[in-house]
PDB file of N, CA and C in Angstrom:
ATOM      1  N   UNK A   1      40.225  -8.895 -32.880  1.00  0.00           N
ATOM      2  CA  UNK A   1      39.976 -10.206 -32.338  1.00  0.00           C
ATOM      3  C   UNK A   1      38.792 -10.122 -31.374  1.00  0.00           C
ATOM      4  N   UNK A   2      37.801 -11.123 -31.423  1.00  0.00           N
ATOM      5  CA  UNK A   2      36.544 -11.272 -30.123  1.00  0.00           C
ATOM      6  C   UNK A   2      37.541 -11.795 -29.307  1.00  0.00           C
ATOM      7  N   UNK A   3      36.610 -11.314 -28.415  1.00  0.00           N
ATOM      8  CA  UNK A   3      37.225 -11.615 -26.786  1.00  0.00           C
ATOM      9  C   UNK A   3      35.535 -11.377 -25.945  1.00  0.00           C
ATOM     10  N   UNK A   4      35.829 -12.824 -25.569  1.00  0.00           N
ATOM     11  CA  UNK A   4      34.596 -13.099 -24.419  1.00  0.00           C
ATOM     12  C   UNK A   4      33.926 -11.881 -23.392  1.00  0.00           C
ATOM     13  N   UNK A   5      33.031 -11.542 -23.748  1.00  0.00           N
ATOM     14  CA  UNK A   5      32.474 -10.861 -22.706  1.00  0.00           C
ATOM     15  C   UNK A   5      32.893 -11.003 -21.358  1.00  0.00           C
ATOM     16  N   UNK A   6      32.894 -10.052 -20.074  1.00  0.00           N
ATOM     17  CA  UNK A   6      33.287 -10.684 -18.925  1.00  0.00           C
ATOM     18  C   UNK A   6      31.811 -10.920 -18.340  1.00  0.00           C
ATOM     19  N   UNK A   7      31.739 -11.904 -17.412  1.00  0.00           N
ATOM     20  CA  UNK A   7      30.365 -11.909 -16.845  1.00  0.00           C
ATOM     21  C   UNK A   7      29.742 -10.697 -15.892  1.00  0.00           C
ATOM     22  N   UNK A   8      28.205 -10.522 -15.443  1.00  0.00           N
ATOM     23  CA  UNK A   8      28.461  -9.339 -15.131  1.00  0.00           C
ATOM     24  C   UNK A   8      28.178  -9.664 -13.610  1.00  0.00           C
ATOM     25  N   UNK A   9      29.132  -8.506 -13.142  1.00  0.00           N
ATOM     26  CA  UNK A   9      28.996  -8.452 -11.509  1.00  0.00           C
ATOM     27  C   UNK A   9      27.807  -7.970 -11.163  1.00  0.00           C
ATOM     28  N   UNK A  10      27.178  -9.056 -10.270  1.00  0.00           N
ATOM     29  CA  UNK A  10      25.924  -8.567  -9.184  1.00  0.00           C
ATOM     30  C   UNK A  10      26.328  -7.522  -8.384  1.00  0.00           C
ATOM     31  N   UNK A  11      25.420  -6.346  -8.864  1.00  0.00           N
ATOM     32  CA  UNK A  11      25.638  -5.509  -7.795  1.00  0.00           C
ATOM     33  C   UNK A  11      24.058  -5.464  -6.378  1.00  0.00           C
ATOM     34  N   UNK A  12      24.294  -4.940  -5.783  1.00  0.00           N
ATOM     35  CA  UNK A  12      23.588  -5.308  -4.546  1.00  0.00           C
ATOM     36  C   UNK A  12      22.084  -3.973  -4.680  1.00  0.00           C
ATOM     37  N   UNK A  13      21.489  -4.304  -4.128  1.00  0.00           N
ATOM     38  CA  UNK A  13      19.956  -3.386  -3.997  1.00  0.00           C
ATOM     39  C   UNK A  13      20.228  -2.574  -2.978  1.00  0.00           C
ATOM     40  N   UNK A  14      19.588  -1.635  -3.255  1.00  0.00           N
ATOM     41  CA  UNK A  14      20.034  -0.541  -1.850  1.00  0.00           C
ATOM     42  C   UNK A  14      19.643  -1.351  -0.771  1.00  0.00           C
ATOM     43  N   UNK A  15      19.621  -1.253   0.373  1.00  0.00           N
ATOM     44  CA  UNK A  15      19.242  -1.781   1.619  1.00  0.00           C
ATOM     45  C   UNK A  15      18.377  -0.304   2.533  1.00  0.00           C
ATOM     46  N   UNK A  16      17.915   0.708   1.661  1.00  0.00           N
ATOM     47  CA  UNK A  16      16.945   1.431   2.215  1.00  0.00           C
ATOM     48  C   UNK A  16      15.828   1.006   2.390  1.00  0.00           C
ATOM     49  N   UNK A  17      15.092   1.118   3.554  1.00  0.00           N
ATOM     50  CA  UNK A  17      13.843   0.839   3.714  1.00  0.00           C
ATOM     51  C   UNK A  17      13.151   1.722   3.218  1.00  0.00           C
ATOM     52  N   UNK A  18      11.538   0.756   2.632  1.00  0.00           N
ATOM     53  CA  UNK A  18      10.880   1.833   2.025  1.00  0.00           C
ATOM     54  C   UNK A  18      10.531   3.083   2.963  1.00  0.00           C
ATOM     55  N   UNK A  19      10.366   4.229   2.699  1.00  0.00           N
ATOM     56  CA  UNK A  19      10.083   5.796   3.691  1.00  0.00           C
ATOM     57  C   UNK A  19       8.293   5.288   3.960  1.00  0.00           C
ATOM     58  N   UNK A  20       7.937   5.145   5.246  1.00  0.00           N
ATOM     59  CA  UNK A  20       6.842   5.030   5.380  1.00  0.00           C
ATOM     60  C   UNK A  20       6.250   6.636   5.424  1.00  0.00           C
ATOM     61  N   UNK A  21       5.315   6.520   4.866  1.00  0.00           N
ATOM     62  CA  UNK A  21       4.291   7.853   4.809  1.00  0.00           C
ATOM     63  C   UNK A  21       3.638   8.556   5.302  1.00  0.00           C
ATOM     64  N   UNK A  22       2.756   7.855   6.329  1.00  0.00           N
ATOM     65  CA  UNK A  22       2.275   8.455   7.783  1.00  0.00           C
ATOM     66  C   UNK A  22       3.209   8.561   8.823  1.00  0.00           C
ATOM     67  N   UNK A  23       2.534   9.541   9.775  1.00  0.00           N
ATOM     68  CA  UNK A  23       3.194   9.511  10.788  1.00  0.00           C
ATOM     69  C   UNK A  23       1.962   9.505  12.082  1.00  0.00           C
ATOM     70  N   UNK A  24       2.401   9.215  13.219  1.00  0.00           N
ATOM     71  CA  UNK A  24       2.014   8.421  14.549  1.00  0.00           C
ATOM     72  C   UNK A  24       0.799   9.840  14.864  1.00  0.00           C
ATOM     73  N   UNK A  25       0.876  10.701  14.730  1.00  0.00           N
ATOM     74  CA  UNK A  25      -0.130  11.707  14.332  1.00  0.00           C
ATOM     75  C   UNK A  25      -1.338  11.597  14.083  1.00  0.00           C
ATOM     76  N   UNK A  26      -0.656  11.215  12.057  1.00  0.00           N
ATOM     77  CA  UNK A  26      -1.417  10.912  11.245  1.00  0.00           C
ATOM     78  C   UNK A  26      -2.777   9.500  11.376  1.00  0.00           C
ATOM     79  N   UNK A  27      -2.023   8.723  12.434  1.00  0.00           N
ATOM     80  CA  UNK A  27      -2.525   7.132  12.284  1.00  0.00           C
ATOM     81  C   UNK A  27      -3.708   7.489  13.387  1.00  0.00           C
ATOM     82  N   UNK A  28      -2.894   8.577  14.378  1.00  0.00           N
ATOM     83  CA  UNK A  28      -4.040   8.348  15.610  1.00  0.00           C
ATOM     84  C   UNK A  28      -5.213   9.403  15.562  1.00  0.00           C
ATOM     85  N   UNK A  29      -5.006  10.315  14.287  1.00  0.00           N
ATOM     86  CA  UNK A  29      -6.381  11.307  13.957  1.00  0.00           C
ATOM     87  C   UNK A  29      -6.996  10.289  13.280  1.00  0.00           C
ATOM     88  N   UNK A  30      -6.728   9.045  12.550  1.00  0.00           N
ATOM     89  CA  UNK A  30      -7.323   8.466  11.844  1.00  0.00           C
ATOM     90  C   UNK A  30      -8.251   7.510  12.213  1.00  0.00           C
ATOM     91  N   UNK A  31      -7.618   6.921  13.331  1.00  0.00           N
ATOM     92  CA  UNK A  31      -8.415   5.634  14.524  1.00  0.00           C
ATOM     93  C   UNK A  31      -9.762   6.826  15.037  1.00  0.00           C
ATOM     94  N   UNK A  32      -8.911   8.054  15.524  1.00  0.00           N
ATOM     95  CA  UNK A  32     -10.362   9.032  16.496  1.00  0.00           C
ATOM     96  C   UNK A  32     -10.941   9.226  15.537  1.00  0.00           C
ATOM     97  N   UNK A  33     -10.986   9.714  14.225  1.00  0.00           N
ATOM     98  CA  UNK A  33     -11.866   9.931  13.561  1.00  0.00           C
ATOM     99  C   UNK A  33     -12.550   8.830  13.248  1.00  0.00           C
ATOM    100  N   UNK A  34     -12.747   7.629  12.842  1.00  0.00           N
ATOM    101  CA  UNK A  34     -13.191   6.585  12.743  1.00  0.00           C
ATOM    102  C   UNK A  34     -14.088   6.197  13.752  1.00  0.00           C
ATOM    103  N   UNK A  35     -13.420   6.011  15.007  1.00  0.00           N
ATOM    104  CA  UNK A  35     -14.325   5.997  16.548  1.00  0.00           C
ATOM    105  C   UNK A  35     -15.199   7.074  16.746  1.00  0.00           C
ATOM    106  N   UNK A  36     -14.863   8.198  16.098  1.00  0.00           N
ATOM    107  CA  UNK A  36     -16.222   9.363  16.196  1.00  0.00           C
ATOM    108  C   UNK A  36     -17.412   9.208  15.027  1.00  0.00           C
ATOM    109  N   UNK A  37     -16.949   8.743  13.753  1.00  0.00           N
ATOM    110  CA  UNK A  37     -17.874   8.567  13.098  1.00  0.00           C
ATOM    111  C   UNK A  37     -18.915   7.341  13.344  1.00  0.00           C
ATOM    112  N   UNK A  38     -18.013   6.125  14.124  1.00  0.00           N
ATOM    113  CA  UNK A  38     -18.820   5.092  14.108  1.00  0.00           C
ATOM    114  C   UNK A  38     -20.021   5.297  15.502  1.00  0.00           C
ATOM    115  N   UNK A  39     -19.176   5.919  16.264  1.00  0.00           N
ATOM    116  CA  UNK A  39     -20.072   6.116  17.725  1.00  0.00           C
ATOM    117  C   UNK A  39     -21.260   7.185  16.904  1.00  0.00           C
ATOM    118  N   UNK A  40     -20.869   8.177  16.081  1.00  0.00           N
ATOM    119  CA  UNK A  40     -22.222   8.914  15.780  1.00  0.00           C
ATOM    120  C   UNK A  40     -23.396   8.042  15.191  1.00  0.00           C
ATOM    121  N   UNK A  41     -22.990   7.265  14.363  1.00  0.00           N
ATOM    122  CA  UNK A  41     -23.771   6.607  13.595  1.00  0.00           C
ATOM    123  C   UNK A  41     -24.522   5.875  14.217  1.00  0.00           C
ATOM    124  N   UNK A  42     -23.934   4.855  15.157  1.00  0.00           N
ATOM    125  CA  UNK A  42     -24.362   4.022  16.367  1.00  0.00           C
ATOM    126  C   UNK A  42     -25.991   5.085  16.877  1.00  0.00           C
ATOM    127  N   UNK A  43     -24.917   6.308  17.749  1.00  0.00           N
ATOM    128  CA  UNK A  43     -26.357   6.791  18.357  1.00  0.00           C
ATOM    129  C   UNK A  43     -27.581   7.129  17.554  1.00  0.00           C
ATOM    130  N   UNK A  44     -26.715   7.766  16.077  1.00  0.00           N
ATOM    131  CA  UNK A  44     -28.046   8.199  15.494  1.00  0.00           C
ATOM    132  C   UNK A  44     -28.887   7.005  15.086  1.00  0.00           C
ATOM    133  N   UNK A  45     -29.082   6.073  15.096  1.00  0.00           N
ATOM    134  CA  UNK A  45     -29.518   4.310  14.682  1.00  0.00           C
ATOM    135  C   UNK A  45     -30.217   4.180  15.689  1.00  0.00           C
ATOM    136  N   UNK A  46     -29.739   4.528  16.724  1.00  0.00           N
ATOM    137  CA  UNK A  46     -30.713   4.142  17.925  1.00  0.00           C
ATOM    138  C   UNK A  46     -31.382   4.702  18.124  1.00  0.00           C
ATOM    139  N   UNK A  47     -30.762   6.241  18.078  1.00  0.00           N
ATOM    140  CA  UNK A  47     -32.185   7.251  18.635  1.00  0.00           C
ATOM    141  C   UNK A  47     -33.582   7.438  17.025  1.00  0.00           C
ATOM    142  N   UNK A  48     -33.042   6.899  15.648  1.00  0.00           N
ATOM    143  CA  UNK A  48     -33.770   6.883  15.091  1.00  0.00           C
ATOM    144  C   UNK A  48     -35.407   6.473  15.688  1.00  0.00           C
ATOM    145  N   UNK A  49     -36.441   7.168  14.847  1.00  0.00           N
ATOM    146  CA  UNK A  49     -37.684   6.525  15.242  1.00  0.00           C
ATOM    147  C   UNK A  49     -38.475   6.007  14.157  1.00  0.00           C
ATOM    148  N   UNK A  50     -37.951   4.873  14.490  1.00  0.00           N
ATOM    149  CA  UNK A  50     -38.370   4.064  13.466  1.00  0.00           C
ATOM    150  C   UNK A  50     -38.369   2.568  13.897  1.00  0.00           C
ATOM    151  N   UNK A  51     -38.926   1.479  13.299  1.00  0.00           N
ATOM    152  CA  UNK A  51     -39.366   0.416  13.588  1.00  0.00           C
ATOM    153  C   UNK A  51     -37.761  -0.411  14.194  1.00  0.00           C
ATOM    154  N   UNK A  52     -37.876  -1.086  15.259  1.00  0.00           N
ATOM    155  CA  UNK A  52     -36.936  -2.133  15.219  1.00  0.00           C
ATOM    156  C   UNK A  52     -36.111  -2.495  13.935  1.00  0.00           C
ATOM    157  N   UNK A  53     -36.991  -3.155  13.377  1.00  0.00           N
ATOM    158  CA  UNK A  53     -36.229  -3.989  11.696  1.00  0.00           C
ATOM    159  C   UNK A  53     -35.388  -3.018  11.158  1.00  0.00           C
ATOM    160  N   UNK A  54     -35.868  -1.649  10.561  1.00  0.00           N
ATOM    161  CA  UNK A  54     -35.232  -0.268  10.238  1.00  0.00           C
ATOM    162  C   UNK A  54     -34.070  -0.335  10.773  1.00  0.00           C
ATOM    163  N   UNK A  55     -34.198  -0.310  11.764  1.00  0.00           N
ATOM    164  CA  UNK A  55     -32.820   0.208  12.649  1.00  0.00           C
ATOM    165  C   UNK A  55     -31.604  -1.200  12.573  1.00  0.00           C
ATOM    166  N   UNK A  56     -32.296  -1.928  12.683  1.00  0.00           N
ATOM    167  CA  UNK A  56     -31.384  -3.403  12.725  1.00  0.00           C
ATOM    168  C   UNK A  56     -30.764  -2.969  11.153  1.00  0.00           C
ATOM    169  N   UNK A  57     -31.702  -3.060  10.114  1.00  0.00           N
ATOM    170  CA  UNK A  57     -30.981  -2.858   8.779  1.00  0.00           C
ATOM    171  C   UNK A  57     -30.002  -1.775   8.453  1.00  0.00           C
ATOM    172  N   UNK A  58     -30.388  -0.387   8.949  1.00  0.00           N
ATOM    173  CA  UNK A  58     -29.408   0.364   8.758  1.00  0.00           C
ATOM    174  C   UNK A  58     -28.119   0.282   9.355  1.00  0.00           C
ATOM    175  N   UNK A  59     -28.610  -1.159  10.933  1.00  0.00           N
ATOM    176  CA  UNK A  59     -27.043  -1.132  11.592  1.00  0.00           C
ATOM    177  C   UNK A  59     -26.128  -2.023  10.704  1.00  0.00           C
ATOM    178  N   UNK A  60     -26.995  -3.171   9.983  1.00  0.00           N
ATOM    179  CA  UNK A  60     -26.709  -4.577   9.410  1.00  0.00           C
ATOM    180  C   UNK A  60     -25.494  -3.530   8.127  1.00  0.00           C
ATOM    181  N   UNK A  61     -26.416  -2.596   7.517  1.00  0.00           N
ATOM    182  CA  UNK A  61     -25.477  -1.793   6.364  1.00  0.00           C
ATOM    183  C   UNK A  61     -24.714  -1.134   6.448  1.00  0.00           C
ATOM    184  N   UNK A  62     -24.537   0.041   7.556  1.00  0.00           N
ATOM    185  CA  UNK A  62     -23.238   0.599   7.866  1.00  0.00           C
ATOM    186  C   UNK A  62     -22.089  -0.525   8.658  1.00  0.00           C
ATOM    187  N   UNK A  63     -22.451  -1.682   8.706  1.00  0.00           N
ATOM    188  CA  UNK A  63     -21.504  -2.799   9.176  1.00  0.00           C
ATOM    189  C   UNK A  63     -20.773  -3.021   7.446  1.00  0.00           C
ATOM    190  N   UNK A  64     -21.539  -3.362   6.852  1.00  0.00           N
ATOM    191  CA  UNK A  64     -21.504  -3.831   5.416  1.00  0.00           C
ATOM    192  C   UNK A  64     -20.037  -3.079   4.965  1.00  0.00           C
ATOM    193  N   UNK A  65     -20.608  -1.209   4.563  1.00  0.00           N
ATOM    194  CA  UNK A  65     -19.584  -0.475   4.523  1.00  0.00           C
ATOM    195  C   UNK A  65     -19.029  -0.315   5.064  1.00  0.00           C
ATOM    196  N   UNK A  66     -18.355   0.028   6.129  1.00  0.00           N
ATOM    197  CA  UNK A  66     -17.336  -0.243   7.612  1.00  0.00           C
ATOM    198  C   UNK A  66     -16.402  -1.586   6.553  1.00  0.00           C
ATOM    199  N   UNK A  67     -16.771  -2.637   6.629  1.00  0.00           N
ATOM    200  CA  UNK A  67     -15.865  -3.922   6.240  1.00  0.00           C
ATOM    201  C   UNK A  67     -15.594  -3.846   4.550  1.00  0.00           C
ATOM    202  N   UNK A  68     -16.416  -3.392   3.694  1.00  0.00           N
ATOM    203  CA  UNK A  68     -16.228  -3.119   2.391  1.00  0.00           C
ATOM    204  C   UNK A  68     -14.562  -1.857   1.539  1.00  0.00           C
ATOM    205  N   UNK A  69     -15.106  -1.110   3.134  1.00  0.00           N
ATOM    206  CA  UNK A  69     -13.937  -0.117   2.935  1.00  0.00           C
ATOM    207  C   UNK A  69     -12.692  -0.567   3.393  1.00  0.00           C
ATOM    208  N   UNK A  70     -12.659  -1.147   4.028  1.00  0.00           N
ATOM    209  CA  UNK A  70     -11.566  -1.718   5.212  1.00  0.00           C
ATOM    210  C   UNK A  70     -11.177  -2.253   3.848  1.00  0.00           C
ATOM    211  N   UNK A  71     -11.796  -3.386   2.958  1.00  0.00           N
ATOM    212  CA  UNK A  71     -11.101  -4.261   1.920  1.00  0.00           C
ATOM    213  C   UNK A  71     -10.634  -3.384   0.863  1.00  0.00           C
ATOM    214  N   UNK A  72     -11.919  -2.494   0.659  1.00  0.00           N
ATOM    215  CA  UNK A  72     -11.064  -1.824  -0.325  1.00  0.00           C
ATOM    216  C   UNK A  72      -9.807  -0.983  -0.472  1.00  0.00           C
ATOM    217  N   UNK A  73      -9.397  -0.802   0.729  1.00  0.00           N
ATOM    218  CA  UNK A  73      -8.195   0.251   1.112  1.00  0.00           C
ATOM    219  C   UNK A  73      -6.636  -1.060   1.399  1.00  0.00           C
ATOM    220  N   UNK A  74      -7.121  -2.197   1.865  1.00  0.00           N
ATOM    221  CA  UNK A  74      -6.354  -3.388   1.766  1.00  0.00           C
ATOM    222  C   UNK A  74      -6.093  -3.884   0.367  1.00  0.00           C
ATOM    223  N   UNK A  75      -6.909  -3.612  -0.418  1.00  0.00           N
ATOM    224  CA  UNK A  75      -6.493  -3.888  -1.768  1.00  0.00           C
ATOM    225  C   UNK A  75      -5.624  -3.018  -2.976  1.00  0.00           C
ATOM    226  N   UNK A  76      -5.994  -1.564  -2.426  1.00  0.00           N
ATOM    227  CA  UNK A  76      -5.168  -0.439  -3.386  1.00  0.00           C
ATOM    228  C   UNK A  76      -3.869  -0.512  -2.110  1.00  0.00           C
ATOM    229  N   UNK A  77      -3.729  -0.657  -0.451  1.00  0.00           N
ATOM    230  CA  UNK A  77      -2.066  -0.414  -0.361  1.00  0.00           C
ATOM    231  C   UNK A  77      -1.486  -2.003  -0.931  1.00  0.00           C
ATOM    232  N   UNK A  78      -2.032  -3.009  -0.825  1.00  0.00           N
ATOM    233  CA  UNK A  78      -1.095  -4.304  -1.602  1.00  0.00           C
ATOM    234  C   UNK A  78      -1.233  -3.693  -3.154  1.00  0.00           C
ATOM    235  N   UNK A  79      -1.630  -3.300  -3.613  1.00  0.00           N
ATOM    236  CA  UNK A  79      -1.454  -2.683  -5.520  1.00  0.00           C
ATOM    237  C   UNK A  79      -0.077  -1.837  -5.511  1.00  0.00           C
ATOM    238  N   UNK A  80      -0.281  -0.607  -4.242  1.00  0.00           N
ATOM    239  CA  UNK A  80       0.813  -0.031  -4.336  1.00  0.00           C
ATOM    240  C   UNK A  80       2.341  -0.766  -4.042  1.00  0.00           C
ATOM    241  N   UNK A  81       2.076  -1.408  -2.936  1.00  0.00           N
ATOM    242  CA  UNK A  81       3.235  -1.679  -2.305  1.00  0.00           C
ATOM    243  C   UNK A  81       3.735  -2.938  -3.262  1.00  0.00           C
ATOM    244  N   UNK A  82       3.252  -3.341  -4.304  1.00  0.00           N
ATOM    245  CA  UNK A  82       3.234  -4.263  -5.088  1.00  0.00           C
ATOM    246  C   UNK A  82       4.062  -3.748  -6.064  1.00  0.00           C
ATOM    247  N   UNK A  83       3.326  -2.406  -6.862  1.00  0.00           N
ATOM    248  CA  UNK A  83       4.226  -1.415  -7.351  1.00  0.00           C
ATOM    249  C   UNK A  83       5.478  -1.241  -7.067  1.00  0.00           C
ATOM    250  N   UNK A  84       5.696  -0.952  -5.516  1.00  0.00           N
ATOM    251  CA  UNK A  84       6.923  -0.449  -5.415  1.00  0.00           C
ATOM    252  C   UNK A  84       7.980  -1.327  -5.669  1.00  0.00           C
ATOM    253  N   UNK A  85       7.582  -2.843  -5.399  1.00  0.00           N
ATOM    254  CA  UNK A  85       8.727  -3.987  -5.234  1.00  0.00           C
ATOM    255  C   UNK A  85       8.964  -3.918  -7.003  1.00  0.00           C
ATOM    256  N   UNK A  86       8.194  -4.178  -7.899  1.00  0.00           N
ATOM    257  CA  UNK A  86       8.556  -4.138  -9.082  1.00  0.00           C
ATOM    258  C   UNK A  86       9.434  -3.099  -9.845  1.00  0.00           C
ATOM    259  N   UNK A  87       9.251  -1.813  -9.294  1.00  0.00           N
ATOM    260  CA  UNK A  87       9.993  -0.780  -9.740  1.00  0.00           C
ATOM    261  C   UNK A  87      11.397  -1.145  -9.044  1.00  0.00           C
ATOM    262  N   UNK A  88      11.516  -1.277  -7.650  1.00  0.00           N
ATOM    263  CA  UNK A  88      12.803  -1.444  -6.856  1.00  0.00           C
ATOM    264  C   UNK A  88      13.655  -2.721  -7.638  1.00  0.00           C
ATOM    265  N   UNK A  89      12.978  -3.843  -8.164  1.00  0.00           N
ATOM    266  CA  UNK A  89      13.050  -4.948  -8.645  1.00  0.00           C
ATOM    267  C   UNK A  89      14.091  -4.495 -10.129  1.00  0.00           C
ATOM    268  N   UNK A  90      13.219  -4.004 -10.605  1.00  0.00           N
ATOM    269  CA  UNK A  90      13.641  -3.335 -12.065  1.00  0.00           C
ATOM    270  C   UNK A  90      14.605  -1.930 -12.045  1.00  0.00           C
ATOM    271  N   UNK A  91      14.422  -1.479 -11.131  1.00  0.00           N
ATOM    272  CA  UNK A  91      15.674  -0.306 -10.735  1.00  0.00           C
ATOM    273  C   UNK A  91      17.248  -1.148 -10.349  1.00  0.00           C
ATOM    274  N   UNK A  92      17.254  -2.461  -9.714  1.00  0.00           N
ATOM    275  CA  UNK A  92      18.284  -3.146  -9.790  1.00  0.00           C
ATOM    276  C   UNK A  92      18.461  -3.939 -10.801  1.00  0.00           C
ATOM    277  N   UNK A  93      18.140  -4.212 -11.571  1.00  0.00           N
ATOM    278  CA  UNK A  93      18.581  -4.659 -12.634  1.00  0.00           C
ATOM    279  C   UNK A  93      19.047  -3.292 -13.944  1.00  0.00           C
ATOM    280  N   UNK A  94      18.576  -2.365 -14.165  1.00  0.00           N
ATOM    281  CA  UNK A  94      19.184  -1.361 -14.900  1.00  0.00           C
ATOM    282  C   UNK A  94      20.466  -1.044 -14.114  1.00  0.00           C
ATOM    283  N   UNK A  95      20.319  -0.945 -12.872  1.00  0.00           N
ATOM    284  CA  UNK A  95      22.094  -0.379 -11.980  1.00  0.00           C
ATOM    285  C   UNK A  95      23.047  -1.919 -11.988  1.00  0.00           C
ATOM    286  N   UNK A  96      22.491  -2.947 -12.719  1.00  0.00           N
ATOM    287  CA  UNK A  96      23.042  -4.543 -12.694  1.00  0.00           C
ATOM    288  C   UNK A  96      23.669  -3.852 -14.621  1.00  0.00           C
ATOM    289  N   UNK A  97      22.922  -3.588 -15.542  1.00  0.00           N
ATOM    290  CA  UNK A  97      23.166  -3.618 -16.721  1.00  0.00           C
ATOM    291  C   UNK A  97      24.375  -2.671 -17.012  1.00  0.00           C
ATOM    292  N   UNK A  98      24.088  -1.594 -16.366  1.00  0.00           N
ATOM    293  CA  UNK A  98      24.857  -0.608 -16.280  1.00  0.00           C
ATOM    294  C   UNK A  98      26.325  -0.495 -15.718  1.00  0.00           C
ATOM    295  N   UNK A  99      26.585  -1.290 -14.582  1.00  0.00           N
ATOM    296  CA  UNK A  99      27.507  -1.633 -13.745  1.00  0.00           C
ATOM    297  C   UNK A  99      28.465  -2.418 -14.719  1.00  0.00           C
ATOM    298  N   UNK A 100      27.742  -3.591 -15.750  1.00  0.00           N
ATOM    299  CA  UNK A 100      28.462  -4.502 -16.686  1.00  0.00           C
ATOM    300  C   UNK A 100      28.911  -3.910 -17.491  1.00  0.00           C
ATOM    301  N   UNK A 101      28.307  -2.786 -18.325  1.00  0.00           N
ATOM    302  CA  UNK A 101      28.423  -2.241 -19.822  1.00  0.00           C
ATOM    303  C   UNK A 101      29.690  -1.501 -19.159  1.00  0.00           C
ATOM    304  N   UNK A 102      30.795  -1.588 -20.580  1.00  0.00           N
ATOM    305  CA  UNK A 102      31.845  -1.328 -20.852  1.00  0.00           C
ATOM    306  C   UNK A 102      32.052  -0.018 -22.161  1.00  0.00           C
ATOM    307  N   UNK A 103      31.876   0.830 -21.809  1.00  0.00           N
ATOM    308  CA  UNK A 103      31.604   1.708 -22.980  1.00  0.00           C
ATOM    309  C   UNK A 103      32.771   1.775 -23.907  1.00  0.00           C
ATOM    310  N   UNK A 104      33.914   1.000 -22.982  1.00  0.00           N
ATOM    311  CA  UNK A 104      35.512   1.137 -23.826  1.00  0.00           C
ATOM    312  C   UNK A 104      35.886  -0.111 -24.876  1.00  0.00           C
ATOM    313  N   UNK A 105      34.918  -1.038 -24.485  1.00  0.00           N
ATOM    314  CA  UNK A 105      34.997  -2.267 -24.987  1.00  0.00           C
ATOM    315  C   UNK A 105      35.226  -2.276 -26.014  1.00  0.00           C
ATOM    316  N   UNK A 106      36.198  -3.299 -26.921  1.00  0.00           N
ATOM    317  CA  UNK A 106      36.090  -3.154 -28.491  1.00  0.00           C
ATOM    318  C   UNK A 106      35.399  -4.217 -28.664  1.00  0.00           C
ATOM    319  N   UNK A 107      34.335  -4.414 -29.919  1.00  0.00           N
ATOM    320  CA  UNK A 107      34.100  -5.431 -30.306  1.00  0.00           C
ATOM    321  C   UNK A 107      34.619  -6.189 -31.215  1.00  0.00           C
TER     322      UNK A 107
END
């Protein structure tokens, strides 16, 4: 005889937070290194000898890259972290399919 499927119980998503990756270390070699590269660049621009305009342009372009990188590194962690919700997304629904299936079931 069929007999109705039972509906399937929602089971719940872990409630782990994602493991952040850096650490407070990591973030603040990253700021000094940044502040050392930009202060070098700075002086070497100035002490260059070369025309006003020169120097304005090379400051105008390492501004350019400075903000180019900034986006581009804003764009691959939203890709990742984008990643992760879809996998976490789709990891609860296989532990949702799984939780339902009845391996004893007769059909």
């Amino acid at each position: 005889m069929w007999s109705r499927p039972h509906p399937p119980t929602l089971v719940p998503m872990s409630d782990t937070p994602v493991k952040q990756q850096s650490t407070a270390a990591f973030y603040g070699q990253a700021v000094a290194s940044f502040a050392v590269a930009m202060a070098a660049t700075a002086i070497g621009i100035v002490n260059l000898e070369a025309d006003a305009w020169v120097r304005a342009f090379l400051g105008i372009a390492v501004l350019y890259l400075v903000t180019s990188s900034f986006t581009l590194a804003k764009i691959i962690r939203d890709r990742q972290e984008a990643g992760q919700i879809v996998s976490r997304v789709d990891q609860a629904r296989v532990e949702q399919l799984l939780a339902a299936h009845d391996p004893f079931q007769k059909l």
